[in-house]
Every structure is written in C-alpha cells, then in structure tokens.
C-alpha atoms as a PDB file:
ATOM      1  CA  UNK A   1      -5.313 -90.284   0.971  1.00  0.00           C
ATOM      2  CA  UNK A   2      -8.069 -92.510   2.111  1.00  0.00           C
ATOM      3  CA  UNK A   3      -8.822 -96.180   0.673  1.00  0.00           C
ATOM      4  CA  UNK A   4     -11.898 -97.453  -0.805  1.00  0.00           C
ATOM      5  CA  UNK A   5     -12.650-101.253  -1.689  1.00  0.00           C
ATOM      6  CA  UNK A   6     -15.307-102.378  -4.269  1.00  0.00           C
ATOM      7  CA  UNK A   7     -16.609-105.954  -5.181  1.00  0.00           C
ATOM      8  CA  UNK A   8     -19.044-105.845  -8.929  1.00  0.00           C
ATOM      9  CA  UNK A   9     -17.930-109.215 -10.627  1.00  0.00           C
ATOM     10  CA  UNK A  10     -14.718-109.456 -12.433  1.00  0.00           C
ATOM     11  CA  UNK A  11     -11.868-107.157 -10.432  1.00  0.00           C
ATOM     12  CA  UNK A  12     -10.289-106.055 -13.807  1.00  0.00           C
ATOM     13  CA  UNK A  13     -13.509-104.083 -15.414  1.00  0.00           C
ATOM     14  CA  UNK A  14     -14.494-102.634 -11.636  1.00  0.00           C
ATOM     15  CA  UNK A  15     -10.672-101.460 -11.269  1.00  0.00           C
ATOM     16  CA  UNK A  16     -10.796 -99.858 -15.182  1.00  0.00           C
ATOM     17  CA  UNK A  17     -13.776 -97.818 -14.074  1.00  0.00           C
ATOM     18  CA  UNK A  18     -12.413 -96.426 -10.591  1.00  0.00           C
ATOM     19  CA  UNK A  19      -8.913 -96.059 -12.372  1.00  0.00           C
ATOM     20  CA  UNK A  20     -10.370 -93.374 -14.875  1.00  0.00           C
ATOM     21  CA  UNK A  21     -11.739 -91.458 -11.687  1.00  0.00           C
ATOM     22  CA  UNK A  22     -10.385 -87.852 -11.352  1.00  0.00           C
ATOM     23  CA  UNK A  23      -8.884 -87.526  -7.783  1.00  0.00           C
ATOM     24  CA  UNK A  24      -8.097 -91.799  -7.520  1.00  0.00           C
ATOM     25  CA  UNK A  25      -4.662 -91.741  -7.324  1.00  0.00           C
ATOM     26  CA  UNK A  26      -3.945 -95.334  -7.194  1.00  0.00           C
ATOM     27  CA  UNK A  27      -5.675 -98.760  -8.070  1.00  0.00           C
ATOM     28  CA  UNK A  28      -5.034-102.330  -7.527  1.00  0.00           C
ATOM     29  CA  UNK A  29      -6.714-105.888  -7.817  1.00  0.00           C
ATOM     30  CA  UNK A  30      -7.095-108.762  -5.205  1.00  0.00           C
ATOM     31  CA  UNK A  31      -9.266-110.348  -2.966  1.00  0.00           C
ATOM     32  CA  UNK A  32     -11.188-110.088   0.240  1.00  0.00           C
ATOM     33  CA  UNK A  33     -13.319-111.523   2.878  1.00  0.00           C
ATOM     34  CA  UNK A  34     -12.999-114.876   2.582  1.00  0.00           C
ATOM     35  CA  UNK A  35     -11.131-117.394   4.978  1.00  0.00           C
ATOM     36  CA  UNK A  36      -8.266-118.739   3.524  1.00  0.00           C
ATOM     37  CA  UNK A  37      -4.359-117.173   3.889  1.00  0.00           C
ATOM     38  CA  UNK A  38      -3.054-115.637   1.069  1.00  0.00           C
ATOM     39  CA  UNK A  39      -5.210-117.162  -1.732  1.00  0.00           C
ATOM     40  CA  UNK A  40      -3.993-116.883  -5.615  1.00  0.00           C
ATOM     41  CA  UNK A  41      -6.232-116.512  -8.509  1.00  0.00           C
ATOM     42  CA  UNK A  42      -6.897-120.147  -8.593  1.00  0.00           C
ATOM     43  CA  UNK A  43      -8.001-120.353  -4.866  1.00  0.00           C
ATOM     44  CA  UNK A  44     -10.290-117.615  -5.639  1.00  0.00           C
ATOM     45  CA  UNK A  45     -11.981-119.188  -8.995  1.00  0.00           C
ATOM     46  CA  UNK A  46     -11.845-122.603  -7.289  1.00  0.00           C
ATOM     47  CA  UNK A  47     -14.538-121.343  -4.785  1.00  0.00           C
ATOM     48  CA  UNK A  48     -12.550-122.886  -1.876  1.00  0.00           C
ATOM     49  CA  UNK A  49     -11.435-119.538  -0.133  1.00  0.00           C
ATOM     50  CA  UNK A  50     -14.585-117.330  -0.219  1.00  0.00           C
ATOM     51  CA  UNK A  51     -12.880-114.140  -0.920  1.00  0.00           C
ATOM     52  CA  UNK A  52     -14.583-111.458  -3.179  1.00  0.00           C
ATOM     53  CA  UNK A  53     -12.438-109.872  -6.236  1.00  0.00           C
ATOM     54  CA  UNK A  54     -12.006-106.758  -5.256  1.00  0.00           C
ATOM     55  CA  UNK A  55     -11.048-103.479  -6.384  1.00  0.00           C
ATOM     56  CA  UNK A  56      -8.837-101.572  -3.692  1.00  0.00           C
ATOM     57  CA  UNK A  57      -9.057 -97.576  -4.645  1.00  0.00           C
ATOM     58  CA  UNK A  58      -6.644 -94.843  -2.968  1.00  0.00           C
ATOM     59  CA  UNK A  59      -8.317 -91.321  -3.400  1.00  0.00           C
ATOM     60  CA  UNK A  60      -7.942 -87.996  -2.479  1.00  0.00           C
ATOM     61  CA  UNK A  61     -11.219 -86.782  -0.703  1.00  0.00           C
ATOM     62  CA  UNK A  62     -10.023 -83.247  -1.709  1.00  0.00           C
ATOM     63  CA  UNK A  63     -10.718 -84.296  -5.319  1.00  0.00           C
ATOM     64  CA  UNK A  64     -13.587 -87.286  -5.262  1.00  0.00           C
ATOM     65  CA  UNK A  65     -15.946 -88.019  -2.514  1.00  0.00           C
ATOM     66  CA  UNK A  66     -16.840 -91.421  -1.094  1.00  0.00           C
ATOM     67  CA  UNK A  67     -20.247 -90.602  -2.008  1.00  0.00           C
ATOM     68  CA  UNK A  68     -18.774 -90.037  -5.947  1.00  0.00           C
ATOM     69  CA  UNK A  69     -17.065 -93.428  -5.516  1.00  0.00           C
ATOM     70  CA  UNK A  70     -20.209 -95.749  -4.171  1.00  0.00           C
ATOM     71  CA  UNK A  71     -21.895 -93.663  -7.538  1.00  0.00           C
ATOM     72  CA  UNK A  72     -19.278 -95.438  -9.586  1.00  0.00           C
ATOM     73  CA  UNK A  73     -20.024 -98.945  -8.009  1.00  0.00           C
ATOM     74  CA  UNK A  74     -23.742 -98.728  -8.437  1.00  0.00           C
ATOM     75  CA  UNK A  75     -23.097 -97.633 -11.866  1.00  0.00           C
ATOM     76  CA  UNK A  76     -21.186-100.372 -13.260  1.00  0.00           C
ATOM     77  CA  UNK A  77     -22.782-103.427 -12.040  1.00  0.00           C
ATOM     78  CA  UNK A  78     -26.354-105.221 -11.291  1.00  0.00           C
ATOM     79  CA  UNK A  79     -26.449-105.077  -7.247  1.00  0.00           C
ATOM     80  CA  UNK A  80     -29.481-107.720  -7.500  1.00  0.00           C
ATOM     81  CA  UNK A  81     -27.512-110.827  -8.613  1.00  0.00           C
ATOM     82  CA  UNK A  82     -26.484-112.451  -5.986  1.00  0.00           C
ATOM     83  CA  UNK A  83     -22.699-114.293  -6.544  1.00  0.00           C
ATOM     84  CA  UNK A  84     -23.515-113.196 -10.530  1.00  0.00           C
ATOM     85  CA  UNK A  85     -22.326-110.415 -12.503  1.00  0.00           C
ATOM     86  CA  UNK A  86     -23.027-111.154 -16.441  1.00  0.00           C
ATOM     87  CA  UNK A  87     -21.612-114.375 -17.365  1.00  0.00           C
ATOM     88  CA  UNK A  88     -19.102-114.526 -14.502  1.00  0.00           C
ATOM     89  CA  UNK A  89     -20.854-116.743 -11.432  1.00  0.00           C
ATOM     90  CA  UNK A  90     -19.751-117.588  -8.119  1.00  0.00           C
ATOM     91  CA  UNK A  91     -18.916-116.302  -4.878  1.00  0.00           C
ATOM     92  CA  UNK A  92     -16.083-114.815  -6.084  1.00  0.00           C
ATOM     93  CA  UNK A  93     -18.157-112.261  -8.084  1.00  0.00           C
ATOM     94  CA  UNK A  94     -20.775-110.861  -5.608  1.00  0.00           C
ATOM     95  CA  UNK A  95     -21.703-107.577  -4.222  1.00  0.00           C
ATOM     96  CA  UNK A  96     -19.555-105.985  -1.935  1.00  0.00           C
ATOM     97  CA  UNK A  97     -18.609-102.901  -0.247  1.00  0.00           C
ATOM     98  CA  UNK A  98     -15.304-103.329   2.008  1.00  0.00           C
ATOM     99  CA  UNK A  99     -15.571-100.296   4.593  1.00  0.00           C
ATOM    100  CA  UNK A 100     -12.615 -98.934   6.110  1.00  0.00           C
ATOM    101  CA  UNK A 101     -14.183 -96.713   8.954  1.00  0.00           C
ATOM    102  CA  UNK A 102     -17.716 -95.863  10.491  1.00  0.00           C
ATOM    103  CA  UNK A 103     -18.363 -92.830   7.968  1.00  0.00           C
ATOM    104  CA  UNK A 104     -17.618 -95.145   5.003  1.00  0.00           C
ATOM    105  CA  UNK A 105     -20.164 -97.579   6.455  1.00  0.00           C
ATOM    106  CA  UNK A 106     -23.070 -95.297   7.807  1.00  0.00           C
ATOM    107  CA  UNK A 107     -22.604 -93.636   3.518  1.00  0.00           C
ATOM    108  CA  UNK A 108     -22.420 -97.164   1.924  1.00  0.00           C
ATOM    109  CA  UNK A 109     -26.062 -98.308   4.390  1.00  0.00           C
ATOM    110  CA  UNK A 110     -27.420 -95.158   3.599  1.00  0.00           C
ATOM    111  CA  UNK A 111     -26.722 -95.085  -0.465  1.00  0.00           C
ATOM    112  CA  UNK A 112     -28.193 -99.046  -0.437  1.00  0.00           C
ATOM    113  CA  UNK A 113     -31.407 -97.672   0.940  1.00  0.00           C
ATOM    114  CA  UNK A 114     -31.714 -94.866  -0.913  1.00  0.00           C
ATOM    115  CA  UNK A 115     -30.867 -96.473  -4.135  1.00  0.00           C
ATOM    116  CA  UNK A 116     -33.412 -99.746  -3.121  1.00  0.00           C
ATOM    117  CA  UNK A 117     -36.377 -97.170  -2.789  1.00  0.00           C
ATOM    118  CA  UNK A 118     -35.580 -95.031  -5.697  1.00  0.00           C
ATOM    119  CA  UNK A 119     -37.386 -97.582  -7.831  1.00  0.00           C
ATOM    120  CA  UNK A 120     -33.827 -98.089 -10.655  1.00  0.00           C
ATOM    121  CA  UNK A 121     -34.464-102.050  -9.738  1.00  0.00           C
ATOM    122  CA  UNK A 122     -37.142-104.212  -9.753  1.00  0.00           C
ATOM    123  CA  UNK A 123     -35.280-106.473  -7.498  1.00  0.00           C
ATOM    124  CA  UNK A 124     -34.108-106.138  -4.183  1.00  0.00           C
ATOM    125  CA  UNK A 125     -30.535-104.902  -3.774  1.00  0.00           C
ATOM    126  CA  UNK A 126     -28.351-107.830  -2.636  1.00  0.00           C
ATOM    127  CA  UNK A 127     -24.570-106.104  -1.915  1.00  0.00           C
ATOM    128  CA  UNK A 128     -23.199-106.582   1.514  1.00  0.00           C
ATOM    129  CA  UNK A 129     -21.761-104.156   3.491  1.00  0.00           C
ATOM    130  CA  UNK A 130     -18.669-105.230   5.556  1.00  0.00           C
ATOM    131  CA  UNK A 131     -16.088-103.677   7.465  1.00  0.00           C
ATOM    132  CA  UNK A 132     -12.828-104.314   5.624  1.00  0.00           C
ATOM    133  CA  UNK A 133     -10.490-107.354   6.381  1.00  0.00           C
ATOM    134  CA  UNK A 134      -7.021-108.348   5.166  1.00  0.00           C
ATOM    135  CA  UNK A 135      -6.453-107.654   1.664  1.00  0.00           C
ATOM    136  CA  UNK A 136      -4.542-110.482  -0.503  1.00  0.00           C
ATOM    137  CA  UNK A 137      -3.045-108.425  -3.591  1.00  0.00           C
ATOM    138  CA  UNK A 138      -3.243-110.161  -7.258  1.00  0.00           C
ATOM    139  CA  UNK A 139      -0.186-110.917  -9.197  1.00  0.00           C
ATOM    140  CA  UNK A 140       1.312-108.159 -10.966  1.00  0.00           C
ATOM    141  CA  UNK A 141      -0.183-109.997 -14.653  1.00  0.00           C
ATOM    142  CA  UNK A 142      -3.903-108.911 -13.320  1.00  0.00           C
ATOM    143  CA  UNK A 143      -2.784-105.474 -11.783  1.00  0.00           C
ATOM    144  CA  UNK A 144      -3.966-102.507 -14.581  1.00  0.00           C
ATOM    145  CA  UNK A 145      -5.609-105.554 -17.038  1.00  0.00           C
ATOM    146  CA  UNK A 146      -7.471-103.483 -19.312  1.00  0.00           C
ATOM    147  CA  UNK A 147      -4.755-100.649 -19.442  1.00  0.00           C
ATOM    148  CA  UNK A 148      -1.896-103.331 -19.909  1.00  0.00           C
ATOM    149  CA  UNK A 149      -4.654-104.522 -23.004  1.00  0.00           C
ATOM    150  CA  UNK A 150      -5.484-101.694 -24.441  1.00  0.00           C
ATOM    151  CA  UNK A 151      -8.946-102.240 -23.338  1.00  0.00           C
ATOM    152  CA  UNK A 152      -9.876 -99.122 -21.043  1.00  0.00           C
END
C-alpha cells in the first residue's frame, strides 16, 4: 500500500471522490502543512494554523496508479483559485499536492505542466507541490462525511 494526500477545498467532497476509487483501500480527513501542533477543526477554519484540509488516500498501485489518482484531483476542483474552491475561501481550502517520495513529486510537477499547457484553463494553475509533513487526523464526526450522510 502506498499513501497519497490531496488538498481541493472542503476535505469531505475531495475524500467522497478518492473513496469511490477502485484499488483505494482506505480514506481519511485532516490537515496539513501548516505550523501549529495538533490543530482541530476550529484552528483550521480560524486561519491561525495554516494547514490545508486534506484528503489522506491509501491505495494499492497494483489496482490504481498515482497518475489515476492526480486525474481524480484535477478533476474535481478549479486548480486556478488560489485559497478558493466554490464558496469555501481561505487558506484552509487551497491547492495542494502532499508528496510522499521523489516519484510522487517528479509525476505531480510533471501532470501541473502538462495540464497548464493543454489549454483546459484560461488561468494559470496555482496548486503547490510539497513534500508531505505531519498529518493531524479530523475527528471521527468528519471521517466518511458524505457516506455517514447519505450524500456520496
């Protein structure tokens, strides 16, 4: 199993689309790359901590590439708002890709510049690319949201 960690906006909608993934085994919600030790929801939304909601994806490269998975990420968000995704603003909400190792960062640099030529946007592409730091889990209420909802 190798891990995978996403930032597009609100953690519950970008975990419902990598949960429905054929080879993720496992999905959870929390935060990363900000500053501050063990932040809760609050921290986050308070824009004190400068962590990212993130989606943290276990997968089975037998089953799904990386390459599938950054497809999934472009897919379901708007890469050229910067700290904006919809009506949900702040830092909190901005483009991310958490890397785990050097082949997970060279893909992730080379799928940004492919996708910013390919002409898709009229923007420029505004995700950041950055090796993966601690991971704060969210409480169990925001683990599975839109499954727990009946909103998948």
């Amino acid at each position: 199993m190798e891990k995978a960690t996403f930032g597009a906006g609100c953690f519950w909608g970008v975990e419902a689309a990598f949960y429905k993934v054929k080879g993720v085994t496992s999905t959870s919600v929390g935060y990363m790359g900000g500053h501050f030790i063990n932040p809760s929801y609050l921290d986050v939304l308070s824009r004190i901590t400068g962590h990212a909601e993130v989606a943290q994806v276990e997968y089975d490269p037998q089953l799904v590439s990386y390459e599938d998975l950054l497809t999934v990420f472009w897919d379901i968000h708007d890469p050229t708002t910067l700290n904006r995704q919809g009506p949900d603003k702040g830092e909190q909400y901005r483009s991310v890709i958490f890397f785990h190792n050097t082949q997970q960062e060279e893909l992730a640099k080379h799928s940004k510049a492919k996708l910013q030529i390919s002409g898709r946007f009229e923007r420029d592409i505004v995700t950041e690319i950055k090796p993966a730091g601690e991971y704060y889990l969210a409480t169990p209420e925001h683990q599975q949201y839109f499954e727990k909802k009946g909103r998948s």
